[in-house]
C-alpha atoms as a PDB file:
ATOM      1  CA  UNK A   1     136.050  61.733 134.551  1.00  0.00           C
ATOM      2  CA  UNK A   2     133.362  63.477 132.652  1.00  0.00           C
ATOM      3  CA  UNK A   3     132.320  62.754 129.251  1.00  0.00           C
ATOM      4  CA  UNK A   4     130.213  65.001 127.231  1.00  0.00           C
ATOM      5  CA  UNK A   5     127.467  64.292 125.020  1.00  0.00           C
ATOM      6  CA  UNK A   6     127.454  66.533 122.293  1.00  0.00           C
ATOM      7  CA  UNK A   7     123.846  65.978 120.053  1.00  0.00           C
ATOM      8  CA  UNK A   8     121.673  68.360 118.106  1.00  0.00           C
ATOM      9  CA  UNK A   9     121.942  70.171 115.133  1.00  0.00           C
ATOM     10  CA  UNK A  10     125.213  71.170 113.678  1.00  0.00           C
ATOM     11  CA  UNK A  11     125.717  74.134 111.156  1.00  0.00           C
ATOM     12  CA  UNK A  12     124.945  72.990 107.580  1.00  0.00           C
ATOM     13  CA  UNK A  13     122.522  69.663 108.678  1.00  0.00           C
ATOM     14  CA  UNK A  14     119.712  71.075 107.272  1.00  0.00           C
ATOM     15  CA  UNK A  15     120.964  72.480 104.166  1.00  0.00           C
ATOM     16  CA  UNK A  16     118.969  71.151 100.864  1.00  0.00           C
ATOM     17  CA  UNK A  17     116.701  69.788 103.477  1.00  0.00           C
ATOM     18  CA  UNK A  18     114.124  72.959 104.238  1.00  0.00           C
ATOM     19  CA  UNK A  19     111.640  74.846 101.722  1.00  0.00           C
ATOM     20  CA  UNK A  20     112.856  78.594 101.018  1.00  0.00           C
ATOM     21  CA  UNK A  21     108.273  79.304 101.495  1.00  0.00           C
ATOM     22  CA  UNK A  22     106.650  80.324 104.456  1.00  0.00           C
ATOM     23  CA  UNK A  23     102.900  80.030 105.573  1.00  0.00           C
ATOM     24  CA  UNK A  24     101.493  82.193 108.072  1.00  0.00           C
ATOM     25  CA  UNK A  25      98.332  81.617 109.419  1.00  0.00           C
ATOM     26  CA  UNK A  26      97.461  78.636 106.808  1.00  0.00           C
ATOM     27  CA  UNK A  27      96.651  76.050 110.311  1.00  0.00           C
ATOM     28  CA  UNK A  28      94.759  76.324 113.212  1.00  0.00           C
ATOM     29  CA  UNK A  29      96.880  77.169 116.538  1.00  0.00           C
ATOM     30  CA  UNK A  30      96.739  74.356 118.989  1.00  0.00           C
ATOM     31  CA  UNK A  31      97.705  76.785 121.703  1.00  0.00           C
ATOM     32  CA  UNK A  32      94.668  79.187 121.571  1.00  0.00           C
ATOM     33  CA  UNK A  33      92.448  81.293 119.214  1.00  0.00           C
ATOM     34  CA  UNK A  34      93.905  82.376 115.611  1.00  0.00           C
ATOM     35  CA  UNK A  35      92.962  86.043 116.756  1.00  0.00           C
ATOM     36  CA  UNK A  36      96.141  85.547 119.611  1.00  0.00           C
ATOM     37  CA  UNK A  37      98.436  83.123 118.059  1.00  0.00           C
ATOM     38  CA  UNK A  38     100.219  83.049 114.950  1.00  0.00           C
ATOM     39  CA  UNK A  39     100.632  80.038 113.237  1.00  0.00           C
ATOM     40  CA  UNK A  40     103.821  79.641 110.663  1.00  0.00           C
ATOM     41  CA  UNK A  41     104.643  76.660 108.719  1.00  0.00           C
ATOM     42  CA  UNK A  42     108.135  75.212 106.736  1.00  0.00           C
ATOM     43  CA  UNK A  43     108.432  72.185 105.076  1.00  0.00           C
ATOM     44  CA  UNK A  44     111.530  70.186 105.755  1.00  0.00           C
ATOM     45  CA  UNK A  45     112.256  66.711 103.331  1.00  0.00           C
ATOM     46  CA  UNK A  46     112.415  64.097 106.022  1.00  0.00           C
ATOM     47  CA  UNK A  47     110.826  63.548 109.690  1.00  0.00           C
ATOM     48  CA  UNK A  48     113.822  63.090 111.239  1.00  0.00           C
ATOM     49  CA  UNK A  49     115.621  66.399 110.014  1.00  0.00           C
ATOM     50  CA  UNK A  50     111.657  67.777 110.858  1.00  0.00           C
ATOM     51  CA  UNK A  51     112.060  67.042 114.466  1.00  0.00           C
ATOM     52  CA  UNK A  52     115.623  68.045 114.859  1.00  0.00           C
ATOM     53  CA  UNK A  53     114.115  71.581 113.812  1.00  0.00           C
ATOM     54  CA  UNK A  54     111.319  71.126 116.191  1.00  0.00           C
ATOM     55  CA  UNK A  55     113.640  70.499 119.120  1.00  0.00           C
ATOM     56  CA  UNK A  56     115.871  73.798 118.097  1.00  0.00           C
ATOM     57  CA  UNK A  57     113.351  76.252 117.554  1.00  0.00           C
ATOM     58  CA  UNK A  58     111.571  74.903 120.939  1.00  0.00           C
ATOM     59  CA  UNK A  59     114.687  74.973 122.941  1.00  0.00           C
ATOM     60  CA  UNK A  60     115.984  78.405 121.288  1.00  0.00           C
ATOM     61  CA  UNK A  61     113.554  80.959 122.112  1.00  0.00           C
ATOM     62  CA  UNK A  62     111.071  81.436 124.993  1.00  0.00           C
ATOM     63  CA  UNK A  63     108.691  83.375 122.955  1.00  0.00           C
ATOM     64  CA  UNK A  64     107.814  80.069 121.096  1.00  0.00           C
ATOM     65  CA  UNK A  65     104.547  78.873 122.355  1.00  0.00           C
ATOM     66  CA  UNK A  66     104.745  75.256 120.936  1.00  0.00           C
ATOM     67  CA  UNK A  67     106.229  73.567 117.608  1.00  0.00           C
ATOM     68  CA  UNK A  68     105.441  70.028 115.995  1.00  0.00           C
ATOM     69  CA  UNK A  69     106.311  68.169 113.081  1.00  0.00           C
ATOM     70  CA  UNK A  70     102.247  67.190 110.687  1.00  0.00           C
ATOM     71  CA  UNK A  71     101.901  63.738 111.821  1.00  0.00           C
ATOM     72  CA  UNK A  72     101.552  62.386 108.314  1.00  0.00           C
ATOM     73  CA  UNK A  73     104.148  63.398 105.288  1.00  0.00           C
ATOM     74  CA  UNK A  74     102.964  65.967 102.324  1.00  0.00           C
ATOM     75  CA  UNK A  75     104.917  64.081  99.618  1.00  0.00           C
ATOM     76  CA  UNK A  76     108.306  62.005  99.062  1.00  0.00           C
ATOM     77  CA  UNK A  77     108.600  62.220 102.973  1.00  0.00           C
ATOM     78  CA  UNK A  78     108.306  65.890 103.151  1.00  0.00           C
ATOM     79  CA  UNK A  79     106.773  67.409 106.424  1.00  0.00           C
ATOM     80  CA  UNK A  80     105.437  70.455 107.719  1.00  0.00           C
ATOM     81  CA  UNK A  81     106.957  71.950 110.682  1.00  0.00           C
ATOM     82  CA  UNK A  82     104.856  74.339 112.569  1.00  0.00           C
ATOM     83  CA  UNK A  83     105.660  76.974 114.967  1.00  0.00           C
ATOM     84  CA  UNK A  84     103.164  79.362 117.193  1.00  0.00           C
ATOM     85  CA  UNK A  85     103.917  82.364 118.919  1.00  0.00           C
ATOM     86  CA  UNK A  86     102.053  85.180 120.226  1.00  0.00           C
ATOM     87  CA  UNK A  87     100.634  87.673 117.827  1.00  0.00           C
ATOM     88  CA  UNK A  88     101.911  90.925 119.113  1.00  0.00           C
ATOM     89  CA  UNK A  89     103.920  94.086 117.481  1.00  0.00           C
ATOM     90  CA  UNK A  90     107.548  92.500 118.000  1.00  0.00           C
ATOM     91  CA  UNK A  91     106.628  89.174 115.650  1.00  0.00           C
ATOM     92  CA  UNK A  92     108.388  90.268 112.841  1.00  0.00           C
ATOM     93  CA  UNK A  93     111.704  90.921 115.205  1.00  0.00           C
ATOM     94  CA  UNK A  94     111.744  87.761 116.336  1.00  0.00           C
ATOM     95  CA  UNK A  95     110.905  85.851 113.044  1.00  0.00           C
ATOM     96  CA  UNK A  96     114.083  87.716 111.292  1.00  0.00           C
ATOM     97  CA  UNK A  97     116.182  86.018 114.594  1.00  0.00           C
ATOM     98  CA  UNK A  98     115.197  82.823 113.966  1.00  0.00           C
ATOM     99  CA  UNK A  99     115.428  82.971 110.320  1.00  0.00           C
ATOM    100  CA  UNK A 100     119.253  84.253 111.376  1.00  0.00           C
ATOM    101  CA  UNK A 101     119.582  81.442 113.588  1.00  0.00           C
ATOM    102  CA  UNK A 102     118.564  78.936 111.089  1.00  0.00           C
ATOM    103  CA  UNK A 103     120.880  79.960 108.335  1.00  0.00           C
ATOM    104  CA  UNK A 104     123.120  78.425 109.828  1.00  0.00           C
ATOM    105  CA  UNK A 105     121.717  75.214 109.282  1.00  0.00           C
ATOM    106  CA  UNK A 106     119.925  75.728 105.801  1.00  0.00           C
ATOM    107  CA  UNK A 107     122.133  78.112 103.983  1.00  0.00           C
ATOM    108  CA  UNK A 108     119.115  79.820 103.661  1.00  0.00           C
ATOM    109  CA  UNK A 109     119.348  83.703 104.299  1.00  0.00           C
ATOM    110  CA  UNK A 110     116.062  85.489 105.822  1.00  0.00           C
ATOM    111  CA  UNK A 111     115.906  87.646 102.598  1.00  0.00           C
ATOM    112  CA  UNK A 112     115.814  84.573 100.516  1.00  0.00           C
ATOM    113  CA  UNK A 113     112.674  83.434 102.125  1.00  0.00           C
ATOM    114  CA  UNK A 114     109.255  84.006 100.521  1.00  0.00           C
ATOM    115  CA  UNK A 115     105.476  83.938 102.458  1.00  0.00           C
ATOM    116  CA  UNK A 116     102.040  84.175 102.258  1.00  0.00           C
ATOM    117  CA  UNK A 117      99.281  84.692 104.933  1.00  0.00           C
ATOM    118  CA  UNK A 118      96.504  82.628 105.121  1.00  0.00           C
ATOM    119  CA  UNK A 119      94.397  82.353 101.655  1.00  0.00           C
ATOM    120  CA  UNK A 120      96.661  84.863  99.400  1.00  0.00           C
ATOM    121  CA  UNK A 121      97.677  83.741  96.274  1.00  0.00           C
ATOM    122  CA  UNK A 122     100.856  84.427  95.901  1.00  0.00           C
ATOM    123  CA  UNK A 123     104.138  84.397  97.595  1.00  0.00           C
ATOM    124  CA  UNK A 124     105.760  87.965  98.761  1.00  0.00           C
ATOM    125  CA  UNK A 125     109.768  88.082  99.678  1.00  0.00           C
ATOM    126  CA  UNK A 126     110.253  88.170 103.331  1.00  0.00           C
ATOM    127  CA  UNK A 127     110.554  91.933 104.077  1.00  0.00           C
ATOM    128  CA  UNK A 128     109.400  93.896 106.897  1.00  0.00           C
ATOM    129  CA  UNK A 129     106.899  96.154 104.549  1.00  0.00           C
ATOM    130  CA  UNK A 130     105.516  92.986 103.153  1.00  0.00           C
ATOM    131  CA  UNK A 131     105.211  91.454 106.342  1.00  0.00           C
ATOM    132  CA  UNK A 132     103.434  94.086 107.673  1.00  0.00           C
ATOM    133  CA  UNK A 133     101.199  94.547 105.337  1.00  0.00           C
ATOM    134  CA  UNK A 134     100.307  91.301 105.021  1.00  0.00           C
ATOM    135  CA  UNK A 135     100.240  89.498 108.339  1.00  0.00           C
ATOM    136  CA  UNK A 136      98.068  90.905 111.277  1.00  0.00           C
ATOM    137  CA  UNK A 137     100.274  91.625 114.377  1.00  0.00           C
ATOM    138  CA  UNK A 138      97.941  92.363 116.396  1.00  0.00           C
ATOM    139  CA  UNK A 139      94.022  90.612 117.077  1.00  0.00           C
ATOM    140  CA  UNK A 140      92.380  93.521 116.522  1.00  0.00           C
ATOM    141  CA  UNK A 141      94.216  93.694 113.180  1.00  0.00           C
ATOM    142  CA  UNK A 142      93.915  89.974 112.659  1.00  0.00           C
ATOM    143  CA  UNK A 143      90.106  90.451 112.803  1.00  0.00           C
ATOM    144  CA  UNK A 144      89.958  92.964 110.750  1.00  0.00           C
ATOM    145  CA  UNK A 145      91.971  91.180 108.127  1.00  0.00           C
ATOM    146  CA  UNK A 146      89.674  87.958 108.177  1.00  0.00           C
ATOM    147  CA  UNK A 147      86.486  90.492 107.769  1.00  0.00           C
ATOM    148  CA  UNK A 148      88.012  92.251 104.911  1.00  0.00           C
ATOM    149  CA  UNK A 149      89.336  88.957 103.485  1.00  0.00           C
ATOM    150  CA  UNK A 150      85.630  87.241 103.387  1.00  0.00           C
ATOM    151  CA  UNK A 151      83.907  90.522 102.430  1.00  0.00           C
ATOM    152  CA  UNK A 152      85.912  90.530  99.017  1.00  0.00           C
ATOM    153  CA  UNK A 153      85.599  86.872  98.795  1.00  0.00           C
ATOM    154  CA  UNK A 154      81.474  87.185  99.108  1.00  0.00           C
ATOM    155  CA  UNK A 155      81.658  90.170  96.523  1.00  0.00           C
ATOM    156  CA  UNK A 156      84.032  88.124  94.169  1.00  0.00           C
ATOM    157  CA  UNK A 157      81.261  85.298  94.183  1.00  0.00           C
ATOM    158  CA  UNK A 158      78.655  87.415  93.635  1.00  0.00           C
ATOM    159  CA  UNK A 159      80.720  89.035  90.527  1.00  0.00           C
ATOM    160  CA  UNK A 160      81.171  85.239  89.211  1.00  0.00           C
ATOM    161  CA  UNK A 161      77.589  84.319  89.629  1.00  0.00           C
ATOM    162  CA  UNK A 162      76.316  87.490  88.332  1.00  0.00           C
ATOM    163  CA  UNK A 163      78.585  86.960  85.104  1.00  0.00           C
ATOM    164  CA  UNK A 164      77.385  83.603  84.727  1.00  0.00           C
ATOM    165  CA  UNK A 165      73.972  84.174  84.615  1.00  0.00           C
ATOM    166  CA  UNK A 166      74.622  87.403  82.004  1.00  0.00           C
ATOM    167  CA  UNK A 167      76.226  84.524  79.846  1.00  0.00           C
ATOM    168  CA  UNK A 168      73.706  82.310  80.097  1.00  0.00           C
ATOM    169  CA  UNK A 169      71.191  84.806  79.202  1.00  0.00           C
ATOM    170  CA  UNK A 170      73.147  86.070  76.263  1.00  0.00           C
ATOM    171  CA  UNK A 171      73.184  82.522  74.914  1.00  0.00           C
ATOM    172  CA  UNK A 172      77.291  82.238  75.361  1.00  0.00           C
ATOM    173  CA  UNK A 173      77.010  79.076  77.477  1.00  0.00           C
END
């Protein structure tokens, strides 16, 4: 007689359990260089419910180069989940599955998510246009992205210091 051993997620385990925020690109890629591998981040309340995630989204689709669960927790037991895949045109594609996929389990539709890549500010809703304008598909892009991001951080430095010292020479500080 065989008996069968039903275990994994279920739909609804993770509901209440995952963040409706997603980072791109905020963590180093353990699988290669940032230019080829996008890093994106969730935060799930618990380790165990973490690694239950882990196991799904490493089991569910072959164009998932690794996922982990951060080693330490963020706050009241929260922690990060990360997930890297390739950086290549189809990303977005195959994000919007998995965000499909996991609705099942959070009650969380992929239109309800929000992101932000790398050092923005602020969180955009998860669309294809913001995606696209906002996370580099491609290295070559990528690149480009991180030169354009440091050049404006340099020149927004130099507009600080250059502001401060036209303060302190006008005697307001």
């Amino acid at each position: 007689m065989k008996s069968q051993l039903n275990e994994g997620l279920q739909i609804g385990d993770l509901k209440y359990l995952m963040d409706d925020r997603i980072h791109f690109d905020e963590y180093n890629s353990k699988m290669g260089q940032p230019a080829d591998v996008v890093t994106m981040s969730f935060k799930v309340k618990d380790v165990m419910p973490a690694q239950d995630l882990v196991t799904f989204l490493e089991n569910g689709y072959d164009w998932v180069l690794d996922a982990d669960v951060s080693t330490g927790e963020i706050r009241d037991g929260e922690r990060i989940v990360f997930v890297e895949m390739e950086r290549r045109g189809d990303i977005y594609s195959n994000i919007q599955e998995m965000l499909t996929d996991m609705d099942h389990l959070t009650g969380i539709k992929p239109a309800e998510y929000k992101f932000k890549w790398y050092k923005q500010t602020d969180y955009l809703p998860m669309t294809e246009e913001n995606f696209r304008q906002s996370v580099p598909v491609t290295p070559k892009k990528y690149m480009e992205s991180v030169d354009h991001l440091e050049q404006v951080q340099t020149e927004s430095k130099k507009i600080s210091d250059d502001l401060h010292r036209i303060k302190k020479l006008s005697g307001l500080i």
